[in-house]
N, C-alpha and C. Protein backbone atom coordinates (compact mmCIF):
# COMPACT_ATOMS: atom_id res chain seq x y z
N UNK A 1 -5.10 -4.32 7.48
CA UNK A 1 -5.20 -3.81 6.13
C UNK A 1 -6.64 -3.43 5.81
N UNK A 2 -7.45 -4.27 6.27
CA UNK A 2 -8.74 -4.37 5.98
C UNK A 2 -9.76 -2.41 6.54
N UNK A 3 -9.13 -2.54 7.81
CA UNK A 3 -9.03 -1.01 8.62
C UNK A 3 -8.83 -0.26 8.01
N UNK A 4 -7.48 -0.25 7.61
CA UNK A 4 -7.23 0.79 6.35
C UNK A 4 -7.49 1.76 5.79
N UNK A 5 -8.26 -0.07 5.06
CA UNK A 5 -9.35 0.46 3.54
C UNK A 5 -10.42 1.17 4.25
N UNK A 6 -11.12 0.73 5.49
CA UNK A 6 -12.27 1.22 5.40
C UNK A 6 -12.41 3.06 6.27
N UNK A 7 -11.33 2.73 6.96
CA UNK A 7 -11.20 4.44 7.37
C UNK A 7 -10.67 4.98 6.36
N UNK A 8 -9.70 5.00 5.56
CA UNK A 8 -9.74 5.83 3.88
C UNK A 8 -10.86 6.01 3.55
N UNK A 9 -11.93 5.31 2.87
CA UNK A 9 -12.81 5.27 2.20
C UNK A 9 -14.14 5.99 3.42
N UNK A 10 -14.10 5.64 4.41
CA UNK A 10 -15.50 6.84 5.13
C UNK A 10 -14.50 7.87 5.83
N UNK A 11 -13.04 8.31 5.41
CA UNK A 11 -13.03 9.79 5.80
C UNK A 11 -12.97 10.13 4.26
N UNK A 12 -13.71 9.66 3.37
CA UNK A 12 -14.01 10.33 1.88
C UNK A 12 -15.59 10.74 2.18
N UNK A 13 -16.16 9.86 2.60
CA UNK A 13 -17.95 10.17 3.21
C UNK A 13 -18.29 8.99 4.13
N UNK A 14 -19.29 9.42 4.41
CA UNK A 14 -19.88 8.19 5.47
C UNK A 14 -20.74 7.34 4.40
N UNK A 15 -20.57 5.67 4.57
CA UNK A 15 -21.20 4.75 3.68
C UNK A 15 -21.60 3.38 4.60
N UNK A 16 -22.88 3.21 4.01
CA UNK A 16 -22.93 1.70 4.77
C UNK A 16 -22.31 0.78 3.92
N UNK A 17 -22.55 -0.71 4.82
CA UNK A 17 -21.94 -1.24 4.61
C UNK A 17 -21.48 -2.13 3.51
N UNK A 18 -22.71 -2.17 2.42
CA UNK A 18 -22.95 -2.44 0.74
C UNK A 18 -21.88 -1.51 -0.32
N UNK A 19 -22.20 -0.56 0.25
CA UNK A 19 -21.42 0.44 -0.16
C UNK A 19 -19.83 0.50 -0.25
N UNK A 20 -19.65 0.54 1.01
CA UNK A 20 -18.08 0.00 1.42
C UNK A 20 -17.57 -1.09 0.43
N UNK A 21 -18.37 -2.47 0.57
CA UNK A 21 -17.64 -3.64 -0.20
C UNK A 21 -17.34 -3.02 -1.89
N UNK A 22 -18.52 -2.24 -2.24
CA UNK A 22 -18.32 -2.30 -3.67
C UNK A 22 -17.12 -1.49 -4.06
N UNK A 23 -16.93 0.38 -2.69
CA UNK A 23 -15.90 1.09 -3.24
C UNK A 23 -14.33 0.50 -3.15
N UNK A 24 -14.46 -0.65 -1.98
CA UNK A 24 -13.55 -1.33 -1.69
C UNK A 24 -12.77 -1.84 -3.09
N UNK A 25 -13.41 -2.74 -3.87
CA UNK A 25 -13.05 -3.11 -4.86
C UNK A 25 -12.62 -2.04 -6.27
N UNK A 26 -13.58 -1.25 -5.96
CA UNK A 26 -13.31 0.16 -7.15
C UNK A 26 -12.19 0.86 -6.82
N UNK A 27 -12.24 1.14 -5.64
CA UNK A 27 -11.07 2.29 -5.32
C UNK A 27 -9.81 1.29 -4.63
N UNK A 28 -9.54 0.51 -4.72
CA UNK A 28 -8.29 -0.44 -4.27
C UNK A 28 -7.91 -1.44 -6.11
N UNK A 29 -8.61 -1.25 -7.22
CA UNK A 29 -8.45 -1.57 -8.47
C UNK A 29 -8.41 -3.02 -8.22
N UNK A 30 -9.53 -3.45 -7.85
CA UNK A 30 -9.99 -5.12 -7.88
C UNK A 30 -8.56 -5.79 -7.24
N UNK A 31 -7.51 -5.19 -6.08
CA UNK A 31 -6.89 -5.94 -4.93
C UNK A 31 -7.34 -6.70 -4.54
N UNK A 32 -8.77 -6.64 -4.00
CA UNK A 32 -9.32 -8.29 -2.96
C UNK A 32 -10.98 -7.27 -3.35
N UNK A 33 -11.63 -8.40 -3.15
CA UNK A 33 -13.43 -8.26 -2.97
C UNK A 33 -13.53 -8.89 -1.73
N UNK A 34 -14.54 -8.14 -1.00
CA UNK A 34 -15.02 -7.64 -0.10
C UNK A 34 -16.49 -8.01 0.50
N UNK A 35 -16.72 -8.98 1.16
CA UNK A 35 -18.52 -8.92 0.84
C UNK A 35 -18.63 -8.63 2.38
N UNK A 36 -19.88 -7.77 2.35
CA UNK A 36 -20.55 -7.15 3.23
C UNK A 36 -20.08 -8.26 4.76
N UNK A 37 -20.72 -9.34 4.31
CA UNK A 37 -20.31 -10.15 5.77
C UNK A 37 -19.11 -10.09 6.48
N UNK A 38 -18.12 -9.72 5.96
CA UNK A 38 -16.77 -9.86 6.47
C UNK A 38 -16.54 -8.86 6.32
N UNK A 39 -17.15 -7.59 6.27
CA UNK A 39 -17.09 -6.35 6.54
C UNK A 39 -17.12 -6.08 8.08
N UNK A 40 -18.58 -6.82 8.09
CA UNK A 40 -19.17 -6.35 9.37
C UNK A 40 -18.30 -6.84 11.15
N UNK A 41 -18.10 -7.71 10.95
CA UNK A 41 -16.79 -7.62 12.31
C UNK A 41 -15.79 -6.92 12.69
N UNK A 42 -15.21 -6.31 11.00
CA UNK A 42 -14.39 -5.36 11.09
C UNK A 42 -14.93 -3.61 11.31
N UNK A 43 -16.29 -3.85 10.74
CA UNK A 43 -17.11 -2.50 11.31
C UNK A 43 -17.19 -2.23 12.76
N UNK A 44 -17.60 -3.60 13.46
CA UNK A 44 -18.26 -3.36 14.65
C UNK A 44 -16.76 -3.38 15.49
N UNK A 45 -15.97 -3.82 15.22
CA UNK A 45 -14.57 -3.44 16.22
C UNK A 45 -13.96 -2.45 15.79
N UNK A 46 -14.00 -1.56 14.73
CA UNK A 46 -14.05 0.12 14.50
C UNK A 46 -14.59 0.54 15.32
N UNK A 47 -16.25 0.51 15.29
CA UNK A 47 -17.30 0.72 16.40
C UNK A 47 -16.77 0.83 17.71
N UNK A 48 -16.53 -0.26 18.25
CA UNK A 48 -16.03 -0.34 19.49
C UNK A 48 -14.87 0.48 20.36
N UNK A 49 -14.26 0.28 19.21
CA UNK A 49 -12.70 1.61 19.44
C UNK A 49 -12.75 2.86 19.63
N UNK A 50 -14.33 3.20 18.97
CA UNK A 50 -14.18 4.36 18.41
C UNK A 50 -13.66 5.37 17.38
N UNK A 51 -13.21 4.69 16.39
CA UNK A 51 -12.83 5.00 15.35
C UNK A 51 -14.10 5.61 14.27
N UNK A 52 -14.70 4.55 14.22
CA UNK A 52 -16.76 4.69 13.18
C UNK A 52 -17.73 4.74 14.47
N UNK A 53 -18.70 5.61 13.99
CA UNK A 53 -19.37 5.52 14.57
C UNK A 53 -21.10 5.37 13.38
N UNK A 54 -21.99 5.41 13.88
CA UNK A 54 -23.26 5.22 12.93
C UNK A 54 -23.76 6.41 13.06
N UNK A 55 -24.61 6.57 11.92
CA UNK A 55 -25.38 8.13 11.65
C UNK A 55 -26.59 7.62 11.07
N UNK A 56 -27.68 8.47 11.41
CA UNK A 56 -28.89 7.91 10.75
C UNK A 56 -29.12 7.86 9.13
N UNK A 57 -29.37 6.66 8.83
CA UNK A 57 -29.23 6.44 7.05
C UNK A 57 -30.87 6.70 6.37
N UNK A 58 -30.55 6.51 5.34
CA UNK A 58 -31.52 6.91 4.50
C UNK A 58 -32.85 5.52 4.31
N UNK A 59 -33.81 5.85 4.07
CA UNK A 59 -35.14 4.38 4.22
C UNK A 59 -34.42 3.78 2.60
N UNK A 60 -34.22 2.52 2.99
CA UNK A 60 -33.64 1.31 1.81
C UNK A 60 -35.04 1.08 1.27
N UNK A 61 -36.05 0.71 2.30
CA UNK A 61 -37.43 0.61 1.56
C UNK A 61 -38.41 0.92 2.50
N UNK A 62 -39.29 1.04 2.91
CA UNK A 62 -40.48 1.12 4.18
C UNK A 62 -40.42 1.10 5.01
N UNK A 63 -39.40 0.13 5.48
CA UNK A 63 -39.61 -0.48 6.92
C UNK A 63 -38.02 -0.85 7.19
N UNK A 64 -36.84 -0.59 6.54
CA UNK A 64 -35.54 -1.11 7.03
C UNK A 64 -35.07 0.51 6.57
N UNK A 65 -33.97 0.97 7.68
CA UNK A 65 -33.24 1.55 7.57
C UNK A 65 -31.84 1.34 7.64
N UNK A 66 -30.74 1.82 6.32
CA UNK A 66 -29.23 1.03 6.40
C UNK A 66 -28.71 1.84 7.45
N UNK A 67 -27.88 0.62 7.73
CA UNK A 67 -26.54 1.70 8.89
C UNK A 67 -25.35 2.64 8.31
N UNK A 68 -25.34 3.46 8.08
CA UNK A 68 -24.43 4.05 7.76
C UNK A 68 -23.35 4.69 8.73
N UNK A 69 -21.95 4.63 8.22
CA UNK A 69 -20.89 4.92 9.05
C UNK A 69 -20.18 6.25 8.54
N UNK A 70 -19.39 6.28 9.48
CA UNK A 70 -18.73 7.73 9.58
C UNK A 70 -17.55 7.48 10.42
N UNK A 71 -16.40 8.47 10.18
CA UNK A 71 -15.24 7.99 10.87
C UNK A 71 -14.99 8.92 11.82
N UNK A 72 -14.87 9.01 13.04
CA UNK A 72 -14.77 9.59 13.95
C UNK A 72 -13.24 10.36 14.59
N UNK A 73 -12.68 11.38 14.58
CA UNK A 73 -11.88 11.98 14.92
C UNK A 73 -10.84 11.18 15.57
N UNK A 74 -11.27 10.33 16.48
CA UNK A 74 -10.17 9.02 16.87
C UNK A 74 -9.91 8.34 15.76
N UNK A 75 -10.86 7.45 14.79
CA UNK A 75 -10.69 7.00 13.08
C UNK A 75 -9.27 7.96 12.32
N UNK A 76 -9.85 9.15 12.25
CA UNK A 76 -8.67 9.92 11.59
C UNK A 76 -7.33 9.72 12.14
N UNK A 77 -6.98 9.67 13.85
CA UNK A 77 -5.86 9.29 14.01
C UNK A 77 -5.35 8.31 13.78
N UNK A 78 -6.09 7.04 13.43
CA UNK A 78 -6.10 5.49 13.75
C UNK A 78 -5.67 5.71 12.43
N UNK A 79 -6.17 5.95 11.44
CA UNK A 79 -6.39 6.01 10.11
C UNK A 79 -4.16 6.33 9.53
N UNK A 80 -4.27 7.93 9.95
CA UNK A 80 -2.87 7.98 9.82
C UNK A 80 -1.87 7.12 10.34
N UNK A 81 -1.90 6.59 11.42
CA UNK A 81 -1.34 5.89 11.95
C UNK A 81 -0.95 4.39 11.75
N UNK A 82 -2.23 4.21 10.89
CA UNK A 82 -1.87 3.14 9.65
C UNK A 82 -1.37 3.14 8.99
N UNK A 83 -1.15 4.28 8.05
CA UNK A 83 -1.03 4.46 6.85
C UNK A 83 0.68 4.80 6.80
N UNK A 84 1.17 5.20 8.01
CA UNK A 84 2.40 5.13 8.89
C UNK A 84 3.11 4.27 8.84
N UNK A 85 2.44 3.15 9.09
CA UNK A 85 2.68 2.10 9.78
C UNK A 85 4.53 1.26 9.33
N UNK A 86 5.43 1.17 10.06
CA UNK A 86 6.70 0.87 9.19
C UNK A 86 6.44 -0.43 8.86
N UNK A 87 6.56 -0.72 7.36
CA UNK A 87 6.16 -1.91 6.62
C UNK A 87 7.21 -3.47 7.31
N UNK A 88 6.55 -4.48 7.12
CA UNK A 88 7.33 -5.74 7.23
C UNK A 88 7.86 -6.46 6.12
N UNK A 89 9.34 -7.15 6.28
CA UNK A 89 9.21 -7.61 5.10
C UNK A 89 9.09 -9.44 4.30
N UNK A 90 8.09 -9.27 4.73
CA UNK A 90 6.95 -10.40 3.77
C UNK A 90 6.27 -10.04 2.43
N UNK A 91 5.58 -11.07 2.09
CA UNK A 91 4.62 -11.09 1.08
C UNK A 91 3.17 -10.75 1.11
N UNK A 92 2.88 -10.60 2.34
CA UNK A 92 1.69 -9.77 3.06
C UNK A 92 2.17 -8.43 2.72
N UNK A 93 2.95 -7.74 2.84
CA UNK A 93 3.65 -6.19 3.02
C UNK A 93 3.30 -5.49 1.52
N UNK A 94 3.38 -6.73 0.59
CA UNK A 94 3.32 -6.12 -0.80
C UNK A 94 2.07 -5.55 -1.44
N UNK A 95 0.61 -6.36 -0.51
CA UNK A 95 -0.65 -6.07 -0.92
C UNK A 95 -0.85 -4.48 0.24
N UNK A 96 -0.21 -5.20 1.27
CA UNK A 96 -0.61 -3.76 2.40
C UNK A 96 -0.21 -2.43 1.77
N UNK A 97 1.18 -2.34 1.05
CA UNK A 97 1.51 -1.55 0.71
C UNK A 97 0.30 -0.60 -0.54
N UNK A 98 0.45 -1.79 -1.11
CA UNK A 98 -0.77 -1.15 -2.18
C UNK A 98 -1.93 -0.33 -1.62
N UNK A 99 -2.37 -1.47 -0.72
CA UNK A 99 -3.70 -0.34 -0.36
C UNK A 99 -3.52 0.97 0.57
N UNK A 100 -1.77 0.69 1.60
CA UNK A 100 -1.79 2.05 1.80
C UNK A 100 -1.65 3.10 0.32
N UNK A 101 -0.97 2.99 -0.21
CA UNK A 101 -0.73 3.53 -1.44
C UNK A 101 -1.76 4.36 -1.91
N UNK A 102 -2.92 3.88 -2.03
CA UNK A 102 -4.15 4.25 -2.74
C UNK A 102 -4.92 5.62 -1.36
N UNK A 103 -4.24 5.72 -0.52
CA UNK A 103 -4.57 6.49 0.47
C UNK A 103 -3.20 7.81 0.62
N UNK A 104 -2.81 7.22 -0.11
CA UNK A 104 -1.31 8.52 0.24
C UNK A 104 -1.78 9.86 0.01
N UNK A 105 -2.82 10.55 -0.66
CA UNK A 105 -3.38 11.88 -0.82
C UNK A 105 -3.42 12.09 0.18
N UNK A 106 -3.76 11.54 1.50
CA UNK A 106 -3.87 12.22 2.47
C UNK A 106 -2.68 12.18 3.30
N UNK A 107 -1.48 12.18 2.98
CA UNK A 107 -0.55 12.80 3.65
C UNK A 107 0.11 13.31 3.25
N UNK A 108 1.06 14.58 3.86
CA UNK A 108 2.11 15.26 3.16
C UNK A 108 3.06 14.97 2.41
N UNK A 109 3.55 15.90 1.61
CA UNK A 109 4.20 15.25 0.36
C UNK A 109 5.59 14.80 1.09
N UNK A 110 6.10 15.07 1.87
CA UNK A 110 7.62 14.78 2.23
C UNK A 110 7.46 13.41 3.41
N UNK A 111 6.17 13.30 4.22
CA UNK A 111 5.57 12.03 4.43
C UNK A 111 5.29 10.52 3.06
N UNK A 112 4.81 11.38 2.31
CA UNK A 112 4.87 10.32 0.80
C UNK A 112 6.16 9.95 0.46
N UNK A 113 7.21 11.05 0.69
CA UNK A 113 8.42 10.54 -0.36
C UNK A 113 9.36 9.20 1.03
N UNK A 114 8.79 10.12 2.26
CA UNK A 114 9.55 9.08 2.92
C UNK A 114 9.70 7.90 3.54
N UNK A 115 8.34 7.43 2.96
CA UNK A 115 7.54 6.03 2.77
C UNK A 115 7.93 5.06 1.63
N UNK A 116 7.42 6.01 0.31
CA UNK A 116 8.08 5.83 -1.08
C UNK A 116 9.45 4.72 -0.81
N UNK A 117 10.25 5.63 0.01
CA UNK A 117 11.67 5.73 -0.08
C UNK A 117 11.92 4.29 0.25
N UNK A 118 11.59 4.30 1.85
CA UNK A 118 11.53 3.35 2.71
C UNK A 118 11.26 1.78 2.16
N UNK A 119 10.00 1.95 1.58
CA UNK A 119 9.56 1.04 0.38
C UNK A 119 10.41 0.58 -0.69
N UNK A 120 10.98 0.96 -0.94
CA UNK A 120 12.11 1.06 -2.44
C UNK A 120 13.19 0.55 -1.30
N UNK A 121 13.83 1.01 -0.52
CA UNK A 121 14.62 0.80 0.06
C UNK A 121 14.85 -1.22 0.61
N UNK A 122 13.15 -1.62 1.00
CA UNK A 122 13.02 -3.17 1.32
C UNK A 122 13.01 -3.55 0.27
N UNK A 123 12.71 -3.22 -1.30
CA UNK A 123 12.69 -4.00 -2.09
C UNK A 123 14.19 -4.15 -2.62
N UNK A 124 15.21 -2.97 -2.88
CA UNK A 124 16.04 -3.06 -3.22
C UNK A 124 17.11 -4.18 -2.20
N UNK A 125 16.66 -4.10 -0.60
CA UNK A 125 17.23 -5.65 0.13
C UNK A 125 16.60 -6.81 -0.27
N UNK A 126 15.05 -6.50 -1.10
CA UNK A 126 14.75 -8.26 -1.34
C UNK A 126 15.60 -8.83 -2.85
N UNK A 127 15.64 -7.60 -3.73
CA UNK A 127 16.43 -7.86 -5.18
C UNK A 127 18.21 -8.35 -4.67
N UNK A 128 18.64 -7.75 -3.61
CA UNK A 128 20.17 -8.35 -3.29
C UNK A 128 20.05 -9.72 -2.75
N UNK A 129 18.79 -9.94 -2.02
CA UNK A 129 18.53 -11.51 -1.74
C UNK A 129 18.41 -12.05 -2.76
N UNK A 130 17.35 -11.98 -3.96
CA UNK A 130 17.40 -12.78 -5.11
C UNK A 130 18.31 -13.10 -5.91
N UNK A 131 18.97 -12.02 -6.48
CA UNK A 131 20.43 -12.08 -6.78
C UNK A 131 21.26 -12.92 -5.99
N UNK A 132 21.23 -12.88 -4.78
CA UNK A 132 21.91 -14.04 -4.06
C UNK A 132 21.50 -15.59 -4.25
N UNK A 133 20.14 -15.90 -4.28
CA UNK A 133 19.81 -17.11 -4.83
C UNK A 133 19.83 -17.62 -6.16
N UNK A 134 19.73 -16.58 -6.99
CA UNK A 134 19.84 -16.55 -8.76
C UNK A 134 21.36 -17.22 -8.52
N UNK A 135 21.99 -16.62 -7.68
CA UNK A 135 24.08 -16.88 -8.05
C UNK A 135 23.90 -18.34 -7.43
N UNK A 136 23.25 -18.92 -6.41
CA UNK A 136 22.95 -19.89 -5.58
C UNK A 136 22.98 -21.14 -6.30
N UNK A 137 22.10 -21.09 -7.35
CA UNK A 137 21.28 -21.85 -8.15
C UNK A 137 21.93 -22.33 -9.31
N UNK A 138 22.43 -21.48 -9.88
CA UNK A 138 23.16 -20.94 -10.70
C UNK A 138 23.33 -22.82 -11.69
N UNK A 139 24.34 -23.61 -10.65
CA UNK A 139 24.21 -25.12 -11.43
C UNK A 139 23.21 -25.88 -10.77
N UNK A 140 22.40 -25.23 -10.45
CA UNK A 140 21.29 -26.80 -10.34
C UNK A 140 20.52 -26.41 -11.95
N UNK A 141 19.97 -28.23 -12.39
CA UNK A 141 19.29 -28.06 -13.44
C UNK A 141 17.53 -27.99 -13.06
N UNK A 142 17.33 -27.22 -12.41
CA UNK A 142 15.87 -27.24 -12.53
C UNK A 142 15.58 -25.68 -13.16
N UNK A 143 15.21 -26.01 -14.76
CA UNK A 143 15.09 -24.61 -15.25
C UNK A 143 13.69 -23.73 -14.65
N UNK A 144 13.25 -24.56 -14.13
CA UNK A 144 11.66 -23.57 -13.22
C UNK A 144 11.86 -23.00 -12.41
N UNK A 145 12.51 -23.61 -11.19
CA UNK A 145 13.40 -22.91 -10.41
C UNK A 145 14.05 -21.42 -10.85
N UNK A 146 14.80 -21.50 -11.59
CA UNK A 146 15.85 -20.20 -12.10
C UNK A 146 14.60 -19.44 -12.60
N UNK A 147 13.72 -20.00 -13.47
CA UNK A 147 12.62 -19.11 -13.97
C UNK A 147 11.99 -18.59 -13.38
N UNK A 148 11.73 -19.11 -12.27
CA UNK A 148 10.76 -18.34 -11.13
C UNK A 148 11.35 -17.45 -10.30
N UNK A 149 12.90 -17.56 -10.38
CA UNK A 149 13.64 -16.64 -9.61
C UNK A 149 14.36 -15.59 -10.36
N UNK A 150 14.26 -15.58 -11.84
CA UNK A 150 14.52 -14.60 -12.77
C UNK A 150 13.25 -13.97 -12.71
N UNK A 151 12.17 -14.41 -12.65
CA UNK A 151 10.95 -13.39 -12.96
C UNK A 151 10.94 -13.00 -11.22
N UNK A 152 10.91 -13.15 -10.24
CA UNK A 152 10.96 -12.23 -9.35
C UNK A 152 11.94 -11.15 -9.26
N UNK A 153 13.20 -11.39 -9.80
CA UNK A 153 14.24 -10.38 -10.01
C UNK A 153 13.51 -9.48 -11.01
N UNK A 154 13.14 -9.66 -12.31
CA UNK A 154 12.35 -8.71 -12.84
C UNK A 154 11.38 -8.08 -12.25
N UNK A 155 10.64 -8.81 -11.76
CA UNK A 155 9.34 -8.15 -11.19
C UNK A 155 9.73 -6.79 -9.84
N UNK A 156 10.57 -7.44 -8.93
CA UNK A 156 11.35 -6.50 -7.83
C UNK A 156 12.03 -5.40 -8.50
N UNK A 157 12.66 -5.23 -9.92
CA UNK A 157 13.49 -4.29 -10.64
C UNK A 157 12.58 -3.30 -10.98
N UNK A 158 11.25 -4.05 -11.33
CA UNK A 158 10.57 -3.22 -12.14
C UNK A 158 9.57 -2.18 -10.92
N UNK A 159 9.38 -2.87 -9.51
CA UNK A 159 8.79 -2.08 -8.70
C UNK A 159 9.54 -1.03 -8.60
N UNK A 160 11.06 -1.31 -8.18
CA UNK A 160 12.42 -0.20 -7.71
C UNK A 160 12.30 1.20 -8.82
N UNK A 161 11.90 0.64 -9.92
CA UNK A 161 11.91 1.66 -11.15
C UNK A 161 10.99 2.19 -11.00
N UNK A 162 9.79 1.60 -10.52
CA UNK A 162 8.10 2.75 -10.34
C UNK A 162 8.39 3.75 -9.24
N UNK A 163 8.14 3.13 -8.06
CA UNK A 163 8.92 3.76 -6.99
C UNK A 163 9.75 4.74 -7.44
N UNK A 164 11.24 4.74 -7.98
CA UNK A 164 11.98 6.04 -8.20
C UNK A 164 11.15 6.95 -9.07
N UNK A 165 10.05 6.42 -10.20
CA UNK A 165 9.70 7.51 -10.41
C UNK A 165 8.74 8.51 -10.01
N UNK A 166 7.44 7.58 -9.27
CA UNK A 166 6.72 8.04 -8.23
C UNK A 166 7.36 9.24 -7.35
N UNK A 167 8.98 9.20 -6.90
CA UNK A 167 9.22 9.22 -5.29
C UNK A 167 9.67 10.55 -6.42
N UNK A 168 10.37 10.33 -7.81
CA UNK A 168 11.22 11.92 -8.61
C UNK A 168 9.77 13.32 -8.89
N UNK A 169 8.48 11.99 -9.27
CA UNK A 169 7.71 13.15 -9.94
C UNK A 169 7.18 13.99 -8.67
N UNK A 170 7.34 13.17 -7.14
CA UNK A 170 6.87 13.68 -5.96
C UNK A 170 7.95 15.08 -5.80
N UNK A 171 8.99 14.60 -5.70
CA UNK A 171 9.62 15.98 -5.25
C UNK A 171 9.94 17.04 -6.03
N UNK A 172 9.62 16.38 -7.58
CA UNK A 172 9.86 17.60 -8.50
C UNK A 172 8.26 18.70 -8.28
N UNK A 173 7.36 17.85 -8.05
CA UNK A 173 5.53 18.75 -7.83
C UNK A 173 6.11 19.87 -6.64
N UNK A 174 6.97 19.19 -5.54
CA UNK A 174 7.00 20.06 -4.79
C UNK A 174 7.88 20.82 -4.56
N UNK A 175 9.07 20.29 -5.47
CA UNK A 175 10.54 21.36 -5.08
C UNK A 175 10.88 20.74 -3.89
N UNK A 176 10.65 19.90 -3.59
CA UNK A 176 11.45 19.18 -2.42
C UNK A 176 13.16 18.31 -3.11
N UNK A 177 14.34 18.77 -2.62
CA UNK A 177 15.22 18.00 -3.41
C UNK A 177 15.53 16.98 -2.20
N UNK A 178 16.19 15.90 -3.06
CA UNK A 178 16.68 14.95 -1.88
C UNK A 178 17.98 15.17 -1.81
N UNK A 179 18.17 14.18 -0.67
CA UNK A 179 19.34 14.37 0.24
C UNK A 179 20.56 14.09 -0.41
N UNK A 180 22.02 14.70 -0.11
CA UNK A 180 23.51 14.12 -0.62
C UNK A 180 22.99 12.73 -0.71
N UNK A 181 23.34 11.93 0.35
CA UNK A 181 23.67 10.66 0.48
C UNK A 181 22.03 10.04 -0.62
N UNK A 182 20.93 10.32 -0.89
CA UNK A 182 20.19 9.55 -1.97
C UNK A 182 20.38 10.05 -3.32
N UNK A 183 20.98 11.07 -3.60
CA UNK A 183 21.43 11.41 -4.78
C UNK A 183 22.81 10.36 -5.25
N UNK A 184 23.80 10.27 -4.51
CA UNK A 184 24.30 9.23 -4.41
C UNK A 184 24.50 7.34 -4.50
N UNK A 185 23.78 6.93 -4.00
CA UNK A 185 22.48 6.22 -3.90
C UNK A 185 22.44 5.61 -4.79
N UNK A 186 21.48 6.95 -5.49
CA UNK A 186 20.94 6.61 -6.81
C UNK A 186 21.80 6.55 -8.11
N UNK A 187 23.11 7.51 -7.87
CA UNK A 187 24.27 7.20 -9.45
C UNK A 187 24.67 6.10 -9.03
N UNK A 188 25.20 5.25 -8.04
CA UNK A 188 25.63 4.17 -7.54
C UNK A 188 24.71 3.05 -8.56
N UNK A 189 23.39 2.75 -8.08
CA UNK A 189 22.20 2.04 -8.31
C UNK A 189 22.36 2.29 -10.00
N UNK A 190 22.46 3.00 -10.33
CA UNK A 190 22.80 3.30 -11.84
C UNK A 190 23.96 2.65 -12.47
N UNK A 191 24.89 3.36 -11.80
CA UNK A 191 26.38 2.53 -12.68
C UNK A 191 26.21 1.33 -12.55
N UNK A 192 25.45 0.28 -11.01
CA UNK A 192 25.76 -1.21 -10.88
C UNK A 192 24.73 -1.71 -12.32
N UNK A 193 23.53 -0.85 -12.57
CA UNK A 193 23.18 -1.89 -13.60
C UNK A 193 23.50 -1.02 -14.70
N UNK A 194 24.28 -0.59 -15.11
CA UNK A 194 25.02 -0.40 -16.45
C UNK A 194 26.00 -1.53 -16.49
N UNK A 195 26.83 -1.65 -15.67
CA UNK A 195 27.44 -2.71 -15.42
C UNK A 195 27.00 -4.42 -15.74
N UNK A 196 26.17 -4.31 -15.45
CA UNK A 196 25.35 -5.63 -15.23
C UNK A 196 24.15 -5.77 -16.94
N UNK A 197 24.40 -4.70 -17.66
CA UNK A 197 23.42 -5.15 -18.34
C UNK A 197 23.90 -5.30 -19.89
């Protein structure tokens, strides 16, 4: 994840490594902070791969010059190839997702929707799991329990709803329509919570 962020952010420009931590936090909307130290292992095995490479930086003061990075044509593949990457489904997956997210400009729009999709698609199997434990639970008296498993059902409903609209305003920008079977899908996904509400 950490990779990611930082080939997104130096195929925007080349930055050392001060730099990095701070856009890290700016351009990922305070996800995780970043300090330079725990940058740098993940720099230098970029480095190594060939992904970043260093470019001569600008004088910090007299006598120290910063390292500045740059992402290297192998980086760009590495980079997509992340950003690719078919998600897992954990609770790790939910932050990864985000920060791929914040990188999706750089891929095609019918690449976006079919990520989007994919995405929406694991959450809508984690909301049929919850629902399954919500019904589970159903007579035990531990009201924290149910509470904590009603607010993840909300919380999972309410991603499914961003997502569809993300994935509608995507294909309406481009005139891309979707397919029979997700048009479908989606009146299905509709009538069950008319039903249900």
């Amino acid at each position: 994840m950490l990779e990611l962020a930082i080939l997104g952010l130096l195929k925007e420009r080349p930055m050392h490594g001060y730099q990095l931590s701070r856009e890290l936090s700016a351009q990922l909307g305070g996800l995780w902070k970043v300090s330079y130290g725990s940058l740098y292992p993940t720099l230098r095995r970029l480095e190594r791969d060939g992904a970043v490479e260093q470019v001569p930086g600008t004088e910090a003061g007299r006598t120290r010059k910063r390292l500045v990075y740059r992402i290297t044509p192998e980086g760009e593949r590495s980079f997509l190839r992340l950003l690719e990457e078919p998600p897992s489904d954990t609770q790790a997956e939910d932050t990864r997702f985000r920060v791929r997210l914040a990188f999706f400009r750089y891929l095609p729009p019918d690449t976006r929707i079919r990520l989007l999709d994919r995405r929406r698609s694991a959450l809508e199997e984690r909301l049929d799991a919850i629902k399954d434990a919500i019904a589970a639970a159903a007579d035990s008296d531990d009201d924290y329990q149910r509470a904590l498993m009603e607010h993840g059902r909300a919380a999972t409903e309410a991603d499914i709803a961003w997502l569809t609209g993300l994935i509608q305003r995507e294909r309406a920008a481009h005139g891309i329509t979707a397919p029979v079977g997700q048009r479908r899908r989606a009146s299905a996904t509709l009538r069950r919570k008319e039903h249900t509400a």
